[in-house]
Structure formats: C-alpha cells, structure tokens
PDB file of N, CA and C in Angstrom:
ATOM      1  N   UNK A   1     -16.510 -13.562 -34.154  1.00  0.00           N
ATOM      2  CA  UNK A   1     -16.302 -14.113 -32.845  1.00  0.00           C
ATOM      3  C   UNK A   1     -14.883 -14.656 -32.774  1.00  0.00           C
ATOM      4  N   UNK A   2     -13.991 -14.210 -31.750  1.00  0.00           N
ATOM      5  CA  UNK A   2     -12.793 -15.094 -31.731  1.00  0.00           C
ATOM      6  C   UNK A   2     -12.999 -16.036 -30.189  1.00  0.00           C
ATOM      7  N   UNK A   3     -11.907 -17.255 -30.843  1.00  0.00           N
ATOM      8  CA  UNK A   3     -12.028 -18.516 -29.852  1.00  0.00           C
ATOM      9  C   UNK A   3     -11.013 -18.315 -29.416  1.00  0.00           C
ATOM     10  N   UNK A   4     -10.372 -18.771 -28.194  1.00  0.00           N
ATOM     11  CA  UNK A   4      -9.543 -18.920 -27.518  1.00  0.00           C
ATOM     12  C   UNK A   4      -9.487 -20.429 -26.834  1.00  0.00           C
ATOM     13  N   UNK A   5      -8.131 -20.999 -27.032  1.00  0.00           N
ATOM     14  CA  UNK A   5      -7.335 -22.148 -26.112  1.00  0.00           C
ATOM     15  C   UNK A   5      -6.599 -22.147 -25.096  1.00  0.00           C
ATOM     16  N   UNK A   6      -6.861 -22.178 -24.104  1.00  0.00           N
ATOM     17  CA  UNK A   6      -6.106 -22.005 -23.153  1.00  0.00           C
ATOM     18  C   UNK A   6      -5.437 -23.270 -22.560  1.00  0.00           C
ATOM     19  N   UNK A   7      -4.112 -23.166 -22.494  1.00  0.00           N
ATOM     20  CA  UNK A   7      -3.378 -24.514 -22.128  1.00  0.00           C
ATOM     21  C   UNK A   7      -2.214 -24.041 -21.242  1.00  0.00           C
ATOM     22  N   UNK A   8      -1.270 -25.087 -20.273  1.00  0.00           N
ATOM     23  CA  UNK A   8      -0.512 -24.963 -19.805  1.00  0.00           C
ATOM     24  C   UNK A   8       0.467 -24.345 -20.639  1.00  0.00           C
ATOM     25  N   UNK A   9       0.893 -25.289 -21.659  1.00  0.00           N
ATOM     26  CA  UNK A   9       1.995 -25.361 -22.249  1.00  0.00           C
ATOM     27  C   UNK A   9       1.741 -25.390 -23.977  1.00  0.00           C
ATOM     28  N   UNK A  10       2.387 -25.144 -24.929  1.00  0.00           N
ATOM     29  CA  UNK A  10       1.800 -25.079 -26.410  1.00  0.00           C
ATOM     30  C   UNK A  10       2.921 -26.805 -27.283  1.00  0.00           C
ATOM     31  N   UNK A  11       2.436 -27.208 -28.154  1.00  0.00           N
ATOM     32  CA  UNK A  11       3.180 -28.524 -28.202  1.00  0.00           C
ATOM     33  C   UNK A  11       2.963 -27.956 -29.689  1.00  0.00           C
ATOM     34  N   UNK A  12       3.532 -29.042 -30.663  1.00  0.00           N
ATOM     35  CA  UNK A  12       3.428 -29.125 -32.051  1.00  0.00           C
ATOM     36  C   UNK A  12       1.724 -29.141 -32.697  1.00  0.00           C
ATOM     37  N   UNK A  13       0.915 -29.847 -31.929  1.00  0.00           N
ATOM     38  CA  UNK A  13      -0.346 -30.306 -32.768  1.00  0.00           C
ATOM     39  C   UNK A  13      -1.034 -28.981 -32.395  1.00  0.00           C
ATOM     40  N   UNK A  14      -0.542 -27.726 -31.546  1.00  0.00           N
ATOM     41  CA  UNK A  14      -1.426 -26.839 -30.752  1.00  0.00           C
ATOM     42  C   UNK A  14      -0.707 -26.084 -32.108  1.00  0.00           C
ATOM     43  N   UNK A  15       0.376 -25.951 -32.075  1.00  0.00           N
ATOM     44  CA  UNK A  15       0.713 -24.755 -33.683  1.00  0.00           C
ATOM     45  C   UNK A  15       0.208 -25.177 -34.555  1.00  0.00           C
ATOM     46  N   UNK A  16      -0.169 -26.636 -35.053  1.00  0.00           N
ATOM     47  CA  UNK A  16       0.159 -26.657 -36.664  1.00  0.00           C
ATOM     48  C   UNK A  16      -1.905 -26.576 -36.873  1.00  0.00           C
ATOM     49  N   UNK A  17      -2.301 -26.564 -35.261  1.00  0.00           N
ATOM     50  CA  UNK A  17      -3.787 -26.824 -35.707  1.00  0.00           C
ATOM     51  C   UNK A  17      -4.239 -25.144 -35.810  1.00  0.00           C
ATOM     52  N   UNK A  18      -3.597 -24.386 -35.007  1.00  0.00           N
ATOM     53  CA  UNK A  18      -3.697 -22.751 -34.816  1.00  0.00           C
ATOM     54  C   UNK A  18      -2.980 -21.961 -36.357  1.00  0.00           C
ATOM     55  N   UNK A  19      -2.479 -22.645 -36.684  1.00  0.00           N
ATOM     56  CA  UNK A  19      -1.685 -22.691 -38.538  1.00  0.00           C
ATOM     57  C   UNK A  19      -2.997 -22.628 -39.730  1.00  0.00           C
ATOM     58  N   UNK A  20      -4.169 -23.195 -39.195  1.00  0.00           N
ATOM     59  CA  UNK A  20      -4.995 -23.518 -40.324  1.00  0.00           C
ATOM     60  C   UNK A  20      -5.571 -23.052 -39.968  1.00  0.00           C
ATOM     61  N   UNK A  21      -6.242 -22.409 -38.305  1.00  0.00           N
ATOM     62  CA  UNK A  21      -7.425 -22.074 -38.150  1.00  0.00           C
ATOM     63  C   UNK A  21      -7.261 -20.395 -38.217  1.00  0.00           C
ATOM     64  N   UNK A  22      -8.704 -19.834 -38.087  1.00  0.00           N
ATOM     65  CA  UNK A  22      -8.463 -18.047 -37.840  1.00  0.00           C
ATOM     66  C   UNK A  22      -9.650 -17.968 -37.146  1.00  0.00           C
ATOM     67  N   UNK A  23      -9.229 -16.556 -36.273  1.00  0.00           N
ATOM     68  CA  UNK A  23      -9.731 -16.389 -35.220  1.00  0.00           C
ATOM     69  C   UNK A  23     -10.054 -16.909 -33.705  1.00  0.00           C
ATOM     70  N   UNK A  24      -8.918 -17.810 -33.676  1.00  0.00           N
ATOM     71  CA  UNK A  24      -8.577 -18.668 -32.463  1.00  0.00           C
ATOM     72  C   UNK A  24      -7.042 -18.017 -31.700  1.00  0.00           C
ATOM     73  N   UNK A  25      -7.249 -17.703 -30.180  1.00  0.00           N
ATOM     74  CA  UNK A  25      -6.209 -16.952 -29.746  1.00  0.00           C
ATOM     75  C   UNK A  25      -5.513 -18.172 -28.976  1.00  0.00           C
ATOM     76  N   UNK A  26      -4.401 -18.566 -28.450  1.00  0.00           N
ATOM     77  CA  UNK A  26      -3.780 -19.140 -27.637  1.00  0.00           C
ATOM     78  C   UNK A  26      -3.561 -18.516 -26.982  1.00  0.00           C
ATOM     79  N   UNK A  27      -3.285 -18.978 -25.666  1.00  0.00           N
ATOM     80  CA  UNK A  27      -3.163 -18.453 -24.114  1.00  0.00           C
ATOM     81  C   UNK A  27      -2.013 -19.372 -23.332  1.00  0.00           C
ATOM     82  N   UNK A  28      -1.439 -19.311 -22.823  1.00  0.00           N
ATOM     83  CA  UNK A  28      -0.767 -20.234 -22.017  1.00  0.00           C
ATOM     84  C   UNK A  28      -1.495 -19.488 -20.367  1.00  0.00           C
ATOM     85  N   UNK A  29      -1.517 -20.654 -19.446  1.00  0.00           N
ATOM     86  CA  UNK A  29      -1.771 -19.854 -18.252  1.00  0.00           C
ATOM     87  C   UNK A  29      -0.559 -20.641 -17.317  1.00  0.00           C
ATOM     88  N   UNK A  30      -0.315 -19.951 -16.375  1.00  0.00           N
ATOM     89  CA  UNK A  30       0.433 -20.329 -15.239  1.00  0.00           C
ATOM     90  C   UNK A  30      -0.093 -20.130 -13.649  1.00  0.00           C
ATOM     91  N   UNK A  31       0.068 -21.009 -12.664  1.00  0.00           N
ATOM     92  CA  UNK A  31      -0.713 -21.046 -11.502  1.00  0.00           C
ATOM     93  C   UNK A  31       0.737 -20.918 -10.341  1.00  0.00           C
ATOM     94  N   UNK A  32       0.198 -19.787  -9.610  1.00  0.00           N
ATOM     95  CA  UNK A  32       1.372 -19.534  -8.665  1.00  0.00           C
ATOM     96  C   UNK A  32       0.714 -19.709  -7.120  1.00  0.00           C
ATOM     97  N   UNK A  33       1.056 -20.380  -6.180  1.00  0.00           N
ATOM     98  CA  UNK A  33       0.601 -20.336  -4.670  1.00  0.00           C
ATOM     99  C   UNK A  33       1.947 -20.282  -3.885  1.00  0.00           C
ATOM    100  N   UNK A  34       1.377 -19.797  -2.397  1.00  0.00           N
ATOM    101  CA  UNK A  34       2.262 -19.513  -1.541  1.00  0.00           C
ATOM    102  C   UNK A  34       1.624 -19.986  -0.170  1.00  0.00           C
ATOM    103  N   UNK A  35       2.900 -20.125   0.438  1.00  0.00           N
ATOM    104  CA  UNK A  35       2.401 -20.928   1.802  1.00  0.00           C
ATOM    105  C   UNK A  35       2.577 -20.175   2.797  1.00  0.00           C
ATOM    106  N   UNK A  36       1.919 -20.232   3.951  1.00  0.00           N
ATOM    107  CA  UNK A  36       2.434 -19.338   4.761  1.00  0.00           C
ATOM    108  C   UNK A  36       1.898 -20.022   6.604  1.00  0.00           C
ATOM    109  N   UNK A  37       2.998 -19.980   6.828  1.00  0.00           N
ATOM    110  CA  UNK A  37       2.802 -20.037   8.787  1.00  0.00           C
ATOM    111  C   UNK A  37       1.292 -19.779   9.197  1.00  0.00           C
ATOM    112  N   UNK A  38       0.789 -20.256   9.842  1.00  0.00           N
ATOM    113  CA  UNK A  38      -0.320 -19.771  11.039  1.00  0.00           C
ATOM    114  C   UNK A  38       0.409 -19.948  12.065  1.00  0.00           C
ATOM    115  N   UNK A  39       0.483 -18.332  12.940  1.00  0.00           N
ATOM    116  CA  UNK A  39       0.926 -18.763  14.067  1.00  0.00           C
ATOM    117  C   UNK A  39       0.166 -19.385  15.768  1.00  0.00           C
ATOM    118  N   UNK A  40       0.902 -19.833  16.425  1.00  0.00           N
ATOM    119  CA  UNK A  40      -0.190 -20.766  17.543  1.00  0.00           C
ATOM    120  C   UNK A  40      -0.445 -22.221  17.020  1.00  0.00           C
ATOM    121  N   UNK A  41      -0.315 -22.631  15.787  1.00  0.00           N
ATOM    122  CA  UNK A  41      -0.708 -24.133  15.291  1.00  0.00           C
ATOM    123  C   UNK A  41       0.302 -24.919  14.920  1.00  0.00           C
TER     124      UNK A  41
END
C-alpha cells in the first residue's frame, strides 16, 4: 500500500520524516480561481 501527504508547501520536518519512511508519496497541491463580471449586476 503506498501513503500519500499532501501539503501546500514541503518544510524540513516533511523531508527528514519522508527520509525514514517508505512508501509514502508527497504531493504539493496548488489552488487557482478566477473572477469574472456578471453582466446587468
């Protein structure tokens, strides 16, 4: 079975703990939005 962490951003305690472990994936995710006009309002 592999685990996965998913975090914004990766720091020191996220490597050195992914250093000892196996079968754990890191992920970084990023969130994108957009705005947009309604027109009439």
């Amino acid at each position: 079975m592999e685990r996965v962490i998913i975090a914004q951003e990766d720091d020191l305690r996220i490597v050195r703990a992914l250093s000892m472990a196996r079968n754990i994936r890191f992920m970084k995710y990023r969130v994108e939005f957009h705005l947009e006009s309604v027109p009439g309002l």
